[in-house]
Protein backbone atom coordinates (compact mmCIF):
# COMPACT_ATOMS: atom_id res chain seq x y z
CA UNK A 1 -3.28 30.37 5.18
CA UNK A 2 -4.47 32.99 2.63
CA UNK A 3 -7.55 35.19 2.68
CA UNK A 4 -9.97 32.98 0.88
CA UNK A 5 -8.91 30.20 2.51
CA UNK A 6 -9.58 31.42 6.14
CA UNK A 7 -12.71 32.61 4.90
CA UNK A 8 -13.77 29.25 3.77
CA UNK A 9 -12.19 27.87 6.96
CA UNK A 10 -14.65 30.06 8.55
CA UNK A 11 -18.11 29.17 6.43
CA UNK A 12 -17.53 25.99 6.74
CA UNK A 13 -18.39 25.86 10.97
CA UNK A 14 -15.71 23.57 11.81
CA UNK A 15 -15.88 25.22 15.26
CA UNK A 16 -19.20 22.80 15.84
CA UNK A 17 -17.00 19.70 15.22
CA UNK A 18 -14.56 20.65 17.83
CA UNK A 19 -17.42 21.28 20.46
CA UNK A 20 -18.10 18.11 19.72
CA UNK A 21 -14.58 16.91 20.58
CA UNK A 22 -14.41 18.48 23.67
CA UNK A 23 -18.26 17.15 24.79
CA UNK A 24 -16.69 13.69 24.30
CA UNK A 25 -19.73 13.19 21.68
CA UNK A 26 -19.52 11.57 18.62
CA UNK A 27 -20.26 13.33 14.97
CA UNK A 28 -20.32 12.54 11.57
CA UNK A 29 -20.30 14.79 8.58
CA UNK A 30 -22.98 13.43 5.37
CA UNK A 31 -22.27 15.19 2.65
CA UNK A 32 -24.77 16.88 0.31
CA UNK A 33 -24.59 17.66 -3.67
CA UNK A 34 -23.67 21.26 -2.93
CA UNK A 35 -20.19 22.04 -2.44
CA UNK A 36 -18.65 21.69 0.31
CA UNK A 37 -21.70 21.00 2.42
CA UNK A 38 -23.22 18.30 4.41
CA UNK A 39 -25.67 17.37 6.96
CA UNK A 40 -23.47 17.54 10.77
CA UNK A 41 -24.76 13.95 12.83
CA UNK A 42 -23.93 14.66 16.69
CA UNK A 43 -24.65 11.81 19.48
CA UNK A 44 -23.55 10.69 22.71
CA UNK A 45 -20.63 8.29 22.19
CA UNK A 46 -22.05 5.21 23.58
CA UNK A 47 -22.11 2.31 20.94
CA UNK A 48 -25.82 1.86 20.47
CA UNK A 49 -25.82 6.16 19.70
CA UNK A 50 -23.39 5.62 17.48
CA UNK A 51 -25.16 2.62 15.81
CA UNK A 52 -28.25 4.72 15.52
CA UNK A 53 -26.75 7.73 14.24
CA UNK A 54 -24.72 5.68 11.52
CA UNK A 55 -27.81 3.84 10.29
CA UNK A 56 -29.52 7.26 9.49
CA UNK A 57 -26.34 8.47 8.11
CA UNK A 58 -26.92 5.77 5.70
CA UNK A 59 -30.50 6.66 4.66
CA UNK A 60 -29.76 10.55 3.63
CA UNK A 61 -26.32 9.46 2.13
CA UNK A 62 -25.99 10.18 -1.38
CA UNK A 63 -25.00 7.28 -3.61
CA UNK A 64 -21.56 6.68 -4.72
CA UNK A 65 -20.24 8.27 -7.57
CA UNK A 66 -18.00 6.62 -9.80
CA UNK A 67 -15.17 9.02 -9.87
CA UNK A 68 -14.69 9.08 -6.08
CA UNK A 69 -15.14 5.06 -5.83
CA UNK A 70 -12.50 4.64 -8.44
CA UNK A 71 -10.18 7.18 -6.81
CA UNK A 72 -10.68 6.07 -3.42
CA UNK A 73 -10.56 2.41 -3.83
CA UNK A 74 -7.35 3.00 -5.53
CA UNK A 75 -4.29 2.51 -3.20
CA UNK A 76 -1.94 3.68 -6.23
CA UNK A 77 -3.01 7.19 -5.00
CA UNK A 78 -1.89 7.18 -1.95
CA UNK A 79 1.45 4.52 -1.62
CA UNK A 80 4.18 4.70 -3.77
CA UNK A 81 4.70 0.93 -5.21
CA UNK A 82 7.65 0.10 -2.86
CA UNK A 83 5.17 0.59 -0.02
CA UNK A 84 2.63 -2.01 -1.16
């Protein structure tokens, strides 16, 4: 890992979603327009946490872009054509 990518590593406070691991909570990253940001959702992980935290996920979500939609809903991206 180079330099600037250890740095970004670093900004980017992955640390919190290991904690989160290792609480045996659940999390969910929302992201925002900025770059490489987003809102960090942390709950217990009982189903009607998760339910809750999921719901609100959906209110501050941004809405879909087109670009991502059409790359991610393409499976040509990811599988060769023998695979599919």
């Amino acid at each position: 890992m180079g330099k600037q990518t250890h740095e970004q590593q670093l900004l980017a406070k992955k640390g919190l979603i290991r904690v989160v691991n290792m609480a045996n909570a659940s999390a969910i990253v929302v992201p925002k327009k900025e770059f490489a940001t987003g809102y960090v959702l942390i709950c217990e992980s009982t189903t009607e946490k998760i339910q809750l935290m999921l719901s609100f996920a959906e209110k501050i979500a941004l809405s879909p872009d087109e670009l991502i939609t059409r790359y991610f809903t393409n499976f040509d991206h990811y599988f060769p054509e023998e695979f599919i």
